[in-house]
N, C-alpha and C. Protein backbone atom coordinates (compact mmCIF):
# COMPACT_ATOMS: atom_id res chain seq x y z
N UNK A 1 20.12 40.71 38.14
CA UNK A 1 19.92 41.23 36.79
C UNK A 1 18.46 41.61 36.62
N UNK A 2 18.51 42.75 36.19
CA UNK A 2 16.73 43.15 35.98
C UNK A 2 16.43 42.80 34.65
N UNK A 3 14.93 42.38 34.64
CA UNK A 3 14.42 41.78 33.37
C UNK A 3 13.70 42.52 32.72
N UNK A 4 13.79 42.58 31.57
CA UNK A 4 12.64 43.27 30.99
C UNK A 4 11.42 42.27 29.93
N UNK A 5 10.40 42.78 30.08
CA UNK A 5 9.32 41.71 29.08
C UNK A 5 10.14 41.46 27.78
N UNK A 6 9.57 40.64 27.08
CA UNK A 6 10.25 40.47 25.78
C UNK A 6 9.55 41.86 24.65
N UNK A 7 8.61 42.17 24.94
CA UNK A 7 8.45 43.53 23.38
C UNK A 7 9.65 44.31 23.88
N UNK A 8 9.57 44.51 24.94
CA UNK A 8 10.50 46.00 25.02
C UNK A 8 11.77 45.74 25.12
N UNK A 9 12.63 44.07 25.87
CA UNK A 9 13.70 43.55 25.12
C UNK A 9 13.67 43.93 23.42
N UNK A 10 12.68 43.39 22.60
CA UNK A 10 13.14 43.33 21.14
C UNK A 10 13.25 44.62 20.69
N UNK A 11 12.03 45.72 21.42
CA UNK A 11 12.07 46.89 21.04
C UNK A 11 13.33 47.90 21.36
N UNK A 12 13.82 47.38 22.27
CA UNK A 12 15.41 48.48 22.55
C UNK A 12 16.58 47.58 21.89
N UNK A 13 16.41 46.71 21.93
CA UNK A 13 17.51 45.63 20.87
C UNK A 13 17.43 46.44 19.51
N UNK A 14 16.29 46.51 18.68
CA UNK A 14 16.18 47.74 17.52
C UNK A 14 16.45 49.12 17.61
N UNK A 15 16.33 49.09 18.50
CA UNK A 15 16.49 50.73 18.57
C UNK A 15 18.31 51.07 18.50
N UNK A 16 18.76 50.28 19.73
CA UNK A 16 20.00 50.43 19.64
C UNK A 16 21.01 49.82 18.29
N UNK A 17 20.39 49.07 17.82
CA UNK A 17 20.97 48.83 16.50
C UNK A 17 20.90 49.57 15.30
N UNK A 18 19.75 50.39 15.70
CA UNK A 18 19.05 51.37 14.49
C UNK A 18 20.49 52.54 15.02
N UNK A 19 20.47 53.10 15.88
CA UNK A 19 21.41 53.77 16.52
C UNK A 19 22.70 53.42 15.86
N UNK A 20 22.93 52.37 16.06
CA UNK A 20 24.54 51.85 15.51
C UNK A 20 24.66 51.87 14.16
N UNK A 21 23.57 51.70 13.55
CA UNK A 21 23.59 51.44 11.76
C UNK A 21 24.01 52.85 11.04
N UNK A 22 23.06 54.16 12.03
CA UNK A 22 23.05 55.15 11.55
C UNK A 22 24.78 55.62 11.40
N UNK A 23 25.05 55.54 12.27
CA UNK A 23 26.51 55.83 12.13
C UNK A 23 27.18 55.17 11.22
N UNK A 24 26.90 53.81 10.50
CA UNK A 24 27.54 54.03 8.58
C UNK A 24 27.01 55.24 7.93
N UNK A 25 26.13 56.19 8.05
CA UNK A 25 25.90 57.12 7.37
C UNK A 25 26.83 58.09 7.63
N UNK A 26 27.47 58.41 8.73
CA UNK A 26 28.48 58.81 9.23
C UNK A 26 29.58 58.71 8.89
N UNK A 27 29.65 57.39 8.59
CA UNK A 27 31.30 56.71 8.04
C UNK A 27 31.39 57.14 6.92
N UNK A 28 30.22 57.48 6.11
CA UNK A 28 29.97 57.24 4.84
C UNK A 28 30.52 58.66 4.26
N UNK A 29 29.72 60.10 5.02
CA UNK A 29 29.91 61.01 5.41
C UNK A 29 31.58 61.20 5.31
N UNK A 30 32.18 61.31 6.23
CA UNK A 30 33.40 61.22 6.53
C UNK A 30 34.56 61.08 5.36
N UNK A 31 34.34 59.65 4.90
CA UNK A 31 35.12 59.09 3.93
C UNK A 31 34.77 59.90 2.82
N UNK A 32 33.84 60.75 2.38
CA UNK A 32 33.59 61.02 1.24
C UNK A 32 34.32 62.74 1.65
N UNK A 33 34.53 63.01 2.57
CA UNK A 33 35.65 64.39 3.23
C UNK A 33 37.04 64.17 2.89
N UNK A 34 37.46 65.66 2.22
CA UNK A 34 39.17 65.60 2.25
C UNK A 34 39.67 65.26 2.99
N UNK A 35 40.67 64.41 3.53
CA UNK A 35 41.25 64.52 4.49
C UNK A 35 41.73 65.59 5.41
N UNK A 36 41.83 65.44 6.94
CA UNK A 36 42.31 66.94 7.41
C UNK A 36 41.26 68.31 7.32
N UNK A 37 40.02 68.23 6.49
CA UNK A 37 39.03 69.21 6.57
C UNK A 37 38.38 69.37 7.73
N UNK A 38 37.91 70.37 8.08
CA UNK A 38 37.09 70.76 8.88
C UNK A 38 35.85 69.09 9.52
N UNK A 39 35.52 69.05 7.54
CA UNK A 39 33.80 68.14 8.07
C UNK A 39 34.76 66.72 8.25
N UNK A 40 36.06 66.53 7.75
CA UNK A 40 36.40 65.18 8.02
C UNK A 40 36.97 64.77 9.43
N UNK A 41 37.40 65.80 10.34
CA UNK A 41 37.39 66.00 11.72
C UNK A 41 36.32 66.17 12.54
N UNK A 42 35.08 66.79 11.84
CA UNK A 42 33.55 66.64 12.85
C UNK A 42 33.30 65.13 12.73
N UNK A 43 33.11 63.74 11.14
CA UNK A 43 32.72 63.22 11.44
C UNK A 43 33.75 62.19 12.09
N UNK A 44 34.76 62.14 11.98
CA UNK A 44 35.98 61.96 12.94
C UNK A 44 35.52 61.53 14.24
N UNK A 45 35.46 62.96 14.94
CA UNK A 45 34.66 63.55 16.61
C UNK A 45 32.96 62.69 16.84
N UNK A 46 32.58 62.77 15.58
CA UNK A 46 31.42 62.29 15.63
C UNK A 46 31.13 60.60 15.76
N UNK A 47 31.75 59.99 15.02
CA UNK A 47 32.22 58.42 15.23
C UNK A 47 32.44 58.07 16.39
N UNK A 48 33.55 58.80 16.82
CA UNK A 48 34.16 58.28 18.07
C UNK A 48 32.65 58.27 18.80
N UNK A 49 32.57 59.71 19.42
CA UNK A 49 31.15 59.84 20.61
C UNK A 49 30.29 59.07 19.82
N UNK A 50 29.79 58.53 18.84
CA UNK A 50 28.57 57.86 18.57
C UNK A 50 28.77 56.43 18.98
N UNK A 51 30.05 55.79 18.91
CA UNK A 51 30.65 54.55 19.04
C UNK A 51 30.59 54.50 20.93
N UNK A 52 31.16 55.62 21.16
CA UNK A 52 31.16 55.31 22.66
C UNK A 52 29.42 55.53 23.54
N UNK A 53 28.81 56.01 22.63
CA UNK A 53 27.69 56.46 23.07
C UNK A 53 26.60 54.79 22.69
N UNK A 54 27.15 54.05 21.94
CA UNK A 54 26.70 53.00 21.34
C UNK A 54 27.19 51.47 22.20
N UNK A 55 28.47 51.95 23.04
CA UNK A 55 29.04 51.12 23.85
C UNK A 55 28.57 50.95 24.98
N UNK A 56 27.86 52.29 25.25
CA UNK A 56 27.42 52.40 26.67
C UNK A 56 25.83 51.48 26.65
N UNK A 57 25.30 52.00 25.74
CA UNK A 57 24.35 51.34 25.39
C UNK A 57 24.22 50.07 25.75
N UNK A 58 24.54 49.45 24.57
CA UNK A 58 25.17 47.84 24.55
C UNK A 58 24.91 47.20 25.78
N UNK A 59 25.90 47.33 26.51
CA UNK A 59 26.36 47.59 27.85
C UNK A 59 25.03 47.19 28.86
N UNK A 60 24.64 48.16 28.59
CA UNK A 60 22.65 48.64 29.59
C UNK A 60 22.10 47.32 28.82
N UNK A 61 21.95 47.00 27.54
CA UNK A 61 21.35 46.11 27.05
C UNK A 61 21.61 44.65 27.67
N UNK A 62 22.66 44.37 27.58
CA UNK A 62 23.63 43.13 27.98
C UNK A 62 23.26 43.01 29.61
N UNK A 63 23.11 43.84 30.02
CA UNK A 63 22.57 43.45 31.87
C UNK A 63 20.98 42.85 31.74
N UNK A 64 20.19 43.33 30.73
CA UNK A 64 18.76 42.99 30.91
C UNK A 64 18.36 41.59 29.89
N UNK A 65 19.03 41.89 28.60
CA UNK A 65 18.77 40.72 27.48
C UNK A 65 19.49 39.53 27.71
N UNK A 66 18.69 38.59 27.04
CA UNK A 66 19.73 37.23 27.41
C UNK A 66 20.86 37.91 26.08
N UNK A 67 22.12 36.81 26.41
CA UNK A 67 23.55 37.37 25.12
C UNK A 67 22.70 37.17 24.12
N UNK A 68 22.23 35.17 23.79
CA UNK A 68 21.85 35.03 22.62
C UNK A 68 20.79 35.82 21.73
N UNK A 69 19.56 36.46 22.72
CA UNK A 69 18.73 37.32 21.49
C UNK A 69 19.64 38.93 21.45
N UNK A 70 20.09 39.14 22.19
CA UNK A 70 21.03 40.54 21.77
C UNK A 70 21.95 40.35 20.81
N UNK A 71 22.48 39.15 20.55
CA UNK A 71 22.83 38.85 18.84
C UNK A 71 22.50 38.97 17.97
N UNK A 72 21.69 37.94 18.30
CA UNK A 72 20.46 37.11 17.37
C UNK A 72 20.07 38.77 16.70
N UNK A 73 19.60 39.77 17.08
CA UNK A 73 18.94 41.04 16.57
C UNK A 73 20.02 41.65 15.81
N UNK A 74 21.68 41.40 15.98
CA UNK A 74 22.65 41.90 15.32
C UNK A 74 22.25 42.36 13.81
N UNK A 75 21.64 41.35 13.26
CA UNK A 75 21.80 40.68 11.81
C UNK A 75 20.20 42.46 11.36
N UNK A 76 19.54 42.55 12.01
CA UNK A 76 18.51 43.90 11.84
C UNK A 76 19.45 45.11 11.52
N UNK A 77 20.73 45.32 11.90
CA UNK A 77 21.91 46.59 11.91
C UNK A 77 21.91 46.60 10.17
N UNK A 78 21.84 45.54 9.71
CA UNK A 78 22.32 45.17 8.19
C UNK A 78 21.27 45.67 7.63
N UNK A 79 20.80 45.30 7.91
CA UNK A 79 19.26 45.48 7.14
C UNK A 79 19.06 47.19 7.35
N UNK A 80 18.89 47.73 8.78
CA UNK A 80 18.98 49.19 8.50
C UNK A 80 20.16 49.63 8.00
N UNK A 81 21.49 49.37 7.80
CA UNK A 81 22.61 50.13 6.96
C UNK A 81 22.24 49.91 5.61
N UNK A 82 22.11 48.91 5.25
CA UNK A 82 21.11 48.56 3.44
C UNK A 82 20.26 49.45 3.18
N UNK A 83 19.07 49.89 4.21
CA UNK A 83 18.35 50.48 3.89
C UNK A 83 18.56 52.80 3.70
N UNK A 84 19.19 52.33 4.67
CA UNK A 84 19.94 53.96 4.77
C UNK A 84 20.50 54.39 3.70
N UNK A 85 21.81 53.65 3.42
CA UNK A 85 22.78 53.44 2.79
C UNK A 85 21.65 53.95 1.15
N UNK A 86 20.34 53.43 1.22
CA UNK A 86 20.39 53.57 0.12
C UNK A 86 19.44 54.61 -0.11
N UNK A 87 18.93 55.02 1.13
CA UNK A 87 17.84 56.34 0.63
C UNK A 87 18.95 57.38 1.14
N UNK A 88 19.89 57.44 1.52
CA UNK A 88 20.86 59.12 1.66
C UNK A 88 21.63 58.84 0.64
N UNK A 89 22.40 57.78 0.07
CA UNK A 89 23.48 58.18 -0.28
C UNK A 89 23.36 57.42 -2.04
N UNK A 90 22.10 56.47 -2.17
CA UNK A 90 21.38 56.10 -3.85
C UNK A 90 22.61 55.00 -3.18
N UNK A 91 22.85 53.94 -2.73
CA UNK A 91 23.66 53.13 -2.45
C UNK A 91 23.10 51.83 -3.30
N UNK A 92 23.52 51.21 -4.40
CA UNK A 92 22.42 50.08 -5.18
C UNK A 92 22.01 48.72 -3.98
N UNK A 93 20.55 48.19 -4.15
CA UNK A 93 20.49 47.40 -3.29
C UNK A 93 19.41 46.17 -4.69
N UNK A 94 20.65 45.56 -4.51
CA UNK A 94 20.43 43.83 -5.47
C UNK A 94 19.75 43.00 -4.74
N UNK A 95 19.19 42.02 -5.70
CA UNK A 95 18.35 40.58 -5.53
C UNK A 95 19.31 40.12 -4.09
N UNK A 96 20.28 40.01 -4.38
CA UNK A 96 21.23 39.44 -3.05
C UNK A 96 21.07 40.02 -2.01
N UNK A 97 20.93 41.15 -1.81
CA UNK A 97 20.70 41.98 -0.52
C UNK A 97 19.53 41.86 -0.17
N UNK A 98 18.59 41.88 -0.95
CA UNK A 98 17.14 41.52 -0.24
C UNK A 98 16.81 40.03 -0.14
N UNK A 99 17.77 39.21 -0.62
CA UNK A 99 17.49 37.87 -0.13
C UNK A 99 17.92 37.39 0.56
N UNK A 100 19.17 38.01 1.23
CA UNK A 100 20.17 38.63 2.96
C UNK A 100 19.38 38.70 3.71
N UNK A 101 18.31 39.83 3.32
CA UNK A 101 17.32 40.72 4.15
C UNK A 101 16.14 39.96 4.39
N UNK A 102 15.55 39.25 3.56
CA UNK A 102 14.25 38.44 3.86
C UNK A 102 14.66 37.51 4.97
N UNK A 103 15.88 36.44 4.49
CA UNK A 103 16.91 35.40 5.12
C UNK A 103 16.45 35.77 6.83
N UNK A 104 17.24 36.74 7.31
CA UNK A 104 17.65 37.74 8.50
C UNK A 104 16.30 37.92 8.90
N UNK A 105 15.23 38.82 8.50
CA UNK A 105 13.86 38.80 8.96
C UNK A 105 13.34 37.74 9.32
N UNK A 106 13.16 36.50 8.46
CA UNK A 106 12.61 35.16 8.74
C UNK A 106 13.21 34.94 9.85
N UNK A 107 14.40 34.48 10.59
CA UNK A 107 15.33 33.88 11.71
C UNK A 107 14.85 34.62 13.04
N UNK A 108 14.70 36.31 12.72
CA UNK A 108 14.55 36.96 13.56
C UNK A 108 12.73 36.40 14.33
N UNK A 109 12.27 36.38 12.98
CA UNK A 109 10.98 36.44 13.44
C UNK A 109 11.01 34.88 14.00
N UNK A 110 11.06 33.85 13.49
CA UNK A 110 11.48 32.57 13.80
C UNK A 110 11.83 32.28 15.73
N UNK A 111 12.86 32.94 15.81
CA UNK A 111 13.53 33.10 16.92
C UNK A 111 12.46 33.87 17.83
N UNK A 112 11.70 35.04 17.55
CA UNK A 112 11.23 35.70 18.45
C UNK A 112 9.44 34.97 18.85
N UNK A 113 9.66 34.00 17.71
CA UNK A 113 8.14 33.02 18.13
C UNK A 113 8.27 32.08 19.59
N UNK A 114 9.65 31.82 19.03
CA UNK A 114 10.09 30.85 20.34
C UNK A 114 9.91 30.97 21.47
């Protein structure tokens, strides 16, 4: 198994999650399409390849990261779909969601002291 330092572990752990999040904008996209339209079949086409393009990923990740911090970073996906979610689409983001979001940052950072 090849290793990578830990910045650039945490740094492609984000990236690929940033990757995965974006695609709720996608979903988001989609669902808000007639059914059977043109754009509700691109983001359709588009899901799929982003999902499989997100699998492959993963995948590459999982040979170099230990499982537990390639989890452990799961909880960052939330935090960028919260944040997306709410500058494309005005998605409301409450006291609860940013106290999700602080929660999730602290653990992360917590964890990555270790």
């Amino acid at each position: 198994m090849y290793a990578m330092n830990k910045t650039i572990q945490y740094i492609s752990l984000i990236l690929v999650y940033l990757f995965y999040a974006s695609l709720s904008l996608l979903i988001k996209f989609t669902g808000l399409q007639e059914p059977m339209s043109l754009y509700w079949f691109a983001g359709t086409v588009g899901l799929i390849a982003g999902l499989g393009i997100y699998a492959m990923a993963w995948q590459q990740i999982l040979k170099r990261v230990d499982l537990g911090t390639a989890y452990m970073f799961k909880g960052t996906s939330l935090i960028f779909i919260m944040i997306l979610l709410a500058a494309c689409y005005g998605e409301p983001v409450t006291v609860t969601k940013i106290l999700g979001t602080a929660i999730i940052v602290v653990g992360i950072t917590l964890y990555a002291k270790c």
